[in-house]
N, C-alpha and C. Protein backbone atom coordinates (compact mmCIF):
# COMPACT_ATOMS: atom_id res chain seq x y z
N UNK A 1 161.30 -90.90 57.37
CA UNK A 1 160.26 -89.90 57.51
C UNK A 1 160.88 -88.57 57.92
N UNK A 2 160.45 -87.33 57.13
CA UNK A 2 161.01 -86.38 57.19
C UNK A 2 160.51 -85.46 58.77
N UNK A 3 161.08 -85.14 59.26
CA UNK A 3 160.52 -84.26 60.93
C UNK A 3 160.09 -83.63 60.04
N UNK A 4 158.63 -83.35 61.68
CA UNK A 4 157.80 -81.79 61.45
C UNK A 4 158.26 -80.93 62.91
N UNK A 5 158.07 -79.94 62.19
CA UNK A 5 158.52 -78.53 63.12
C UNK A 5 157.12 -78.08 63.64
N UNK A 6 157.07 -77.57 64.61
CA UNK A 6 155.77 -76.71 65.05
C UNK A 6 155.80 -75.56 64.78
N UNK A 7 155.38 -74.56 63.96
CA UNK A 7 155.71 -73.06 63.43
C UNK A 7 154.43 -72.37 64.69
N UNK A 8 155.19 -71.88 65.66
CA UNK A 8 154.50 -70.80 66.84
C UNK A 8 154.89 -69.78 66.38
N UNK A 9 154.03 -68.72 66.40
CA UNK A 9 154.09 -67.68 65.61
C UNK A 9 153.44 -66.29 67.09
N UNK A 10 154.30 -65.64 67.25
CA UNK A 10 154.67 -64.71 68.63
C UNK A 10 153.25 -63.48 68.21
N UNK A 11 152.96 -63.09 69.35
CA UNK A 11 151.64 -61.95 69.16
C UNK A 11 152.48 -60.62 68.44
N UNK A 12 154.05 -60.83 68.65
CA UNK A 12 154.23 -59.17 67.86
C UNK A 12 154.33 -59.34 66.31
N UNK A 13 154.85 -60.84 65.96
CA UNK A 13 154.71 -61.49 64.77
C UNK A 13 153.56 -61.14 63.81
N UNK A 14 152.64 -61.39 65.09
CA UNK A 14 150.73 -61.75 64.20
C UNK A 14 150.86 -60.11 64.12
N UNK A 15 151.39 -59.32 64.56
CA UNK A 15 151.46 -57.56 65.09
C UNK A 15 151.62 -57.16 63.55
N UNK A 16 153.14 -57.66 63.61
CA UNK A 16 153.80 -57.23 62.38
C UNK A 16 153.18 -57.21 60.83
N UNK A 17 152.78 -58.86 60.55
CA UNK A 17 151.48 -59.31 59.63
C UNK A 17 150.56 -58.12 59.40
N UNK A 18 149.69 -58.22 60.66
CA UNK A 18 148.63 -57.13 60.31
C UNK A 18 148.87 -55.46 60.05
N UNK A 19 149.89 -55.04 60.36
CA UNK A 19 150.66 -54.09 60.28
C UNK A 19 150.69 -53.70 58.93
N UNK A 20 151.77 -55.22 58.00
CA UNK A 20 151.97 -55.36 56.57
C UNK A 20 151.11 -55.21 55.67
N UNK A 21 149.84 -55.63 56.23
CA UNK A 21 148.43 -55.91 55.29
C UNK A 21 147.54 -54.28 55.19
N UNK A 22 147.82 -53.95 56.58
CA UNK A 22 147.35 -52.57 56.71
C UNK A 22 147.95 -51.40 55.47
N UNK A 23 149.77 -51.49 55.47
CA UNK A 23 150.23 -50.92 54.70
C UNK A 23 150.06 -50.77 53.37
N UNK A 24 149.78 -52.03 53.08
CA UNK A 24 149.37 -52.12 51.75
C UNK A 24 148.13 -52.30 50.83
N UNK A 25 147.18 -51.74 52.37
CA UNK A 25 145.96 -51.63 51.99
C UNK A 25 145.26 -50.56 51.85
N UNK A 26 146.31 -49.56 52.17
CA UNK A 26 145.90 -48.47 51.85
C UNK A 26 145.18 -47.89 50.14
N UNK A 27 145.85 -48.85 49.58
CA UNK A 27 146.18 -48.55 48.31
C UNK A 27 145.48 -49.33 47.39
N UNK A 28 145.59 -50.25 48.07
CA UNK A 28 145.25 -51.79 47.28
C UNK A 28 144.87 -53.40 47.98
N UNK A 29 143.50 -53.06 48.43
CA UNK A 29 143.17 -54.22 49.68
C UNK A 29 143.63 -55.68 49.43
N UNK A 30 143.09 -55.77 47.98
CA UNK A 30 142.91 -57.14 47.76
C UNK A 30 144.21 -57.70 47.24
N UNK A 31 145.09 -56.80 46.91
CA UNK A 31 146.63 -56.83 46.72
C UNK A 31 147.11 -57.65 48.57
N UNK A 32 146.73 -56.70 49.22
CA UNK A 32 147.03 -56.77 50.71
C UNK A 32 146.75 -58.13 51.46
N UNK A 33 145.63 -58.15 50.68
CA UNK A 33 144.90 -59.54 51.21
C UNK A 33 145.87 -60.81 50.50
N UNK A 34 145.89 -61.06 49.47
CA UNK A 34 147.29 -62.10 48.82
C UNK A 34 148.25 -62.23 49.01
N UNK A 35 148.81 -60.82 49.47
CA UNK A 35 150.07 -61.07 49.70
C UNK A 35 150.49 -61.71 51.17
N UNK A 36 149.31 -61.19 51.97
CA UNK A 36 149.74 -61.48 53.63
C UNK A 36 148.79 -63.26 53.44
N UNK A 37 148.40 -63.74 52.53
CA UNK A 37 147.95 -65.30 52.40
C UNK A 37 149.01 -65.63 51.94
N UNK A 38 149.86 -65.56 51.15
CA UNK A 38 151.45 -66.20 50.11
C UNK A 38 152.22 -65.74 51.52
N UNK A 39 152.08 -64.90 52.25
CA UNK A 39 153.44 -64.50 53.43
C UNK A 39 153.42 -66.24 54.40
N UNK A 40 151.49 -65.85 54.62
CA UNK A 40 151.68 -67.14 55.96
C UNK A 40 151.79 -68.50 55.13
N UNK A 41 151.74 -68.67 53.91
CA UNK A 41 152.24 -70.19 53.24
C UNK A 41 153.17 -70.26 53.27
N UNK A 42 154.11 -69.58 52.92
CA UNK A 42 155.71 -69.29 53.02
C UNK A 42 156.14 -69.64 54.26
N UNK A 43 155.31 -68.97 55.45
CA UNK A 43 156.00 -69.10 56.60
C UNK A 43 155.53 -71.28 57.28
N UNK A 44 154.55 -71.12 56.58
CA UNK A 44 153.75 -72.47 57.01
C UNK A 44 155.00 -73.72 56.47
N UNK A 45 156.11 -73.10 55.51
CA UNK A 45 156.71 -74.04 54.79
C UNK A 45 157.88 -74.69 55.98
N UNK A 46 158.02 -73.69 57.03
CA UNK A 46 159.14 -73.74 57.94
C UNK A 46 158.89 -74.88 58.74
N UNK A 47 157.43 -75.40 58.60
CA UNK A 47 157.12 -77.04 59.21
C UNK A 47 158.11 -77.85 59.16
N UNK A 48 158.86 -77.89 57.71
CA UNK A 48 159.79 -79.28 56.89
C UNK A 48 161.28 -78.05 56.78
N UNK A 49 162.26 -78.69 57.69
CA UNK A 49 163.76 -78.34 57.09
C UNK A 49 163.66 -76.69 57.07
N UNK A 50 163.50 -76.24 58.02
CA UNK A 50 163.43 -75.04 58.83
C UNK A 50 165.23 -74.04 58.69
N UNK A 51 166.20 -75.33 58.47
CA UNK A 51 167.83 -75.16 58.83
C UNK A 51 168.28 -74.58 56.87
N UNK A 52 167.22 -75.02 56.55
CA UNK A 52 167.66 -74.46 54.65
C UNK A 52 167.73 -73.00 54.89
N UNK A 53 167.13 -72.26 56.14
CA UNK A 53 167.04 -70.54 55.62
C UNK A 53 168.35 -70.00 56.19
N UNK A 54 168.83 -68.80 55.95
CA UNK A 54 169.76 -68.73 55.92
C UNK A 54 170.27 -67.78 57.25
N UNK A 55 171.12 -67.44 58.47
CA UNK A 55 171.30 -67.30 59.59
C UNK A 55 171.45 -65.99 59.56
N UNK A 56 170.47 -64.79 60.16
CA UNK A 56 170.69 -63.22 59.60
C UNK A 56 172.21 -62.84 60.19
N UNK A 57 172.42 -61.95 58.66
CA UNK A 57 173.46 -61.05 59.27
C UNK A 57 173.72 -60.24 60.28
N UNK A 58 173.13 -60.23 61.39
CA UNK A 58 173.59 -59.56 62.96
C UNK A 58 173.36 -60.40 63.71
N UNK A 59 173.07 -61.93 63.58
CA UNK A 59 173.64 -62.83 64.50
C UNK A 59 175.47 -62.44 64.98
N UNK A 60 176.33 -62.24 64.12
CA UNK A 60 177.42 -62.04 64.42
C UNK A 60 177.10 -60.69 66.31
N UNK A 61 176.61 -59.54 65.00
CA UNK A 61 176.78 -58.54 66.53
C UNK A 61 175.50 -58.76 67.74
N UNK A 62 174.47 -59.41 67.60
CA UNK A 62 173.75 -60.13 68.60
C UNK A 62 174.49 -60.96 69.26
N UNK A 63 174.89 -61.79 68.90
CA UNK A 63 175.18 -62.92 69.81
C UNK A 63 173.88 -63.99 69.93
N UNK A 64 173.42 -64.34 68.60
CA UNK A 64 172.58 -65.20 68.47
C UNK A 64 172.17 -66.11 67.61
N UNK A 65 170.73 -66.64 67.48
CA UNK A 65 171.21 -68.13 66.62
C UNK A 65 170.21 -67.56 65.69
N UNK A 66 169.68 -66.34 65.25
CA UNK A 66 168.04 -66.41 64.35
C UNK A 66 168.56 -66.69 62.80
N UNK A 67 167.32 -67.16 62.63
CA UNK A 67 167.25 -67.38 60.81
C UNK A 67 166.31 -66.19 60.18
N UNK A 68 166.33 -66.13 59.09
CA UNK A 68 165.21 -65.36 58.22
C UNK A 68 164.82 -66.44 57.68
N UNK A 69 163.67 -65.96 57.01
CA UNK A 69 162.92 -66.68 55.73
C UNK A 69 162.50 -65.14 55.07
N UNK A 70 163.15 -65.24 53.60
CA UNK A 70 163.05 -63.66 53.09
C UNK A 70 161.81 -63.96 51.94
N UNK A 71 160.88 -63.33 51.93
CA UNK A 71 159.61 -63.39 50.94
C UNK A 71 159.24 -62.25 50.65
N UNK A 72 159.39 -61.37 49.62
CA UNK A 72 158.81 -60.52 49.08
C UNK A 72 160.03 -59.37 49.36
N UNK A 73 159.81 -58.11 50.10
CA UNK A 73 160.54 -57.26 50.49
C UNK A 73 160.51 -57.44 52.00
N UNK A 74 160.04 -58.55 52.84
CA UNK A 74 160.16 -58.90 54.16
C UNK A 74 160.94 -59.90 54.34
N UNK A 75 161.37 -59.46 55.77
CA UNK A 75 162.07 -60.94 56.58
C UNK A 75 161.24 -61.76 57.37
N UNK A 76 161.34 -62.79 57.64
CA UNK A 76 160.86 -63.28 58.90
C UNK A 76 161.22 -63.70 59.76
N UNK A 77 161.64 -63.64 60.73
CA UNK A 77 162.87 -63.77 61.97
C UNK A 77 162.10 -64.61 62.66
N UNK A 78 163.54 -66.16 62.79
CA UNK A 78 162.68 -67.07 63.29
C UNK A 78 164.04 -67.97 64.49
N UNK A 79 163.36 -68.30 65.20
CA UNK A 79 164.94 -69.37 66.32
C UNK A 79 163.95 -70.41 65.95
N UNK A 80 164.97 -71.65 66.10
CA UNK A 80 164.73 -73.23 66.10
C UNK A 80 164.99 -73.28 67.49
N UNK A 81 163.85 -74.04 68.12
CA UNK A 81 164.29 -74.52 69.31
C UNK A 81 163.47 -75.92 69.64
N UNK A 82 164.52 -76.88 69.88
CA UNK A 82 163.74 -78.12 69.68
C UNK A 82 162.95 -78.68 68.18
N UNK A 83 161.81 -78.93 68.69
CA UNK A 83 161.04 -79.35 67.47
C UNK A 83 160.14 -78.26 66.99
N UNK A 84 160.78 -76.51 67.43
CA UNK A 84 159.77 -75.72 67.60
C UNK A 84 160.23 -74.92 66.64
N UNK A 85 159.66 -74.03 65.71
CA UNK A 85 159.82 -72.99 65.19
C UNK A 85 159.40 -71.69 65.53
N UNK A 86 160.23 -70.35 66.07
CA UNK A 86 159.31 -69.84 66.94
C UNK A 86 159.59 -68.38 65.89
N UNK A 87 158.43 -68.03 65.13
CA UNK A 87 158.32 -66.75 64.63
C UNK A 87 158.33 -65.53 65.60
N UNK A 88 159.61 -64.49 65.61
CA UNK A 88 159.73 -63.41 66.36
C UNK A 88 158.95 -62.35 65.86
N UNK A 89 159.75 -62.19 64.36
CA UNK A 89 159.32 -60.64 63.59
C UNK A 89 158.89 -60.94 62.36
N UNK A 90 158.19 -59.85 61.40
CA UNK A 90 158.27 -60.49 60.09
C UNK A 90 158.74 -58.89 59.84
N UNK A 91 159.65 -58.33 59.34
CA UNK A 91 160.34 -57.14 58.85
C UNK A 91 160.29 -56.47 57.42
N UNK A 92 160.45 -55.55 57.26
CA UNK A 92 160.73 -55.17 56.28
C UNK A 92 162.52 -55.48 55.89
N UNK A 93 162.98 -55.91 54.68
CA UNK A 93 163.91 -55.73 54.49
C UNK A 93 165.02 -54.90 54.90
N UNK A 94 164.61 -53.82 54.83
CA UNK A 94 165.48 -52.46 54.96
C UNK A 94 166.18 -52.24 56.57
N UNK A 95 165.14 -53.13 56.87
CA UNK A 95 165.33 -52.80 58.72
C UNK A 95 166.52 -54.09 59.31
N UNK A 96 167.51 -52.77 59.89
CA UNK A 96 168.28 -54.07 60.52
C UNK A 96 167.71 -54.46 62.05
N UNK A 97 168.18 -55.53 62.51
CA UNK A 97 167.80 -56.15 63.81
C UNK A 97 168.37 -55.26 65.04
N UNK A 98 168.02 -55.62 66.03
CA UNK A 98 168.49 -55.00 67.25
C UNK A 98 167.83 -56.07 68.07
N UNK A 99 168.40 -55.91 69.71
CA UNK A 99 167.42 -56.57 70.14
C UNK A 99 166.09 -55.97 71.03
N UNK A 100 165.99 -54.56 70.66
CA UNK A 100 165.14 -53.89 71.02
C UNK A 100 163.91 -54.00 70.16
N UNK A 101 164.61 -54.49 68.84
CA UNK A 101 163.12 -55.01 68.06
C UNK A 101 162.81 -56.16 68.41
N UNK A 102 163.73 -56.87 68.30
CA UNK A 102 162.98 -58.55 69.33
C UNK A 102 162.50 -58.58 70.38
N UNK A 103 162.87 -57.46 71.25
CA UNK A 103 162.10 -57.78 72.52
C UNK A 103 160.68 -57.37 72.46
N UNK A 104 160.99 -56.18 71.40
CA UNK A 104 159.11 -55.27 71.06
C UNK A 104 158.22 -56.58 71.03
């Protein structure tokens, strides 16, 4: 039997989301509206084998363990801990990490 992960998903996380949906609703709601439903399925997938995504590039200059899950032109910045999946950020691509954005 394959483990399940618990995907906890952080209030700056849910921040970020609504943020995304906002952006792109300027323009195009119902665009906005699909895409931020396909974001949280995507992220819902991190239940099963969480370790397939791949470890961001400034773990090196952090000094840390995060993963992405990359969907669309976003990241989603996530630590495994335990049986837990704990959603930090969901990013735009373009943006590198710090830990001044993780702590936001």
């Amino acid at each position: 039997m394959t483990k399940k992960f618990r995907v906890d998903i952080t209030a700056t996380a849910e921040s970020d989301v609504a943020g995304i949906w906002e952006y792109i609703a300027q323009d195009k709601p119902e665009a906005a509206t699909a895409f931020v439903l396909r974001l949280e399925e995507q992220i819902s997938t991190l239940e099963n084998f969480p370790e397939r995504c791949q470890l961001v590039p400034e773990n090196e200059l952090l000094g840390s363990a995060y993963r992405h899950l990359v969907f669309g032109n976003y990241r989603t910045i996530f630590r495994i801990v335990g049986a837990r999946v704990i959603i930090l950020r969901v990013v735009h691509g373009s943006q590198l990490l710090d830990m001044g954005l993780l702590e936001g």
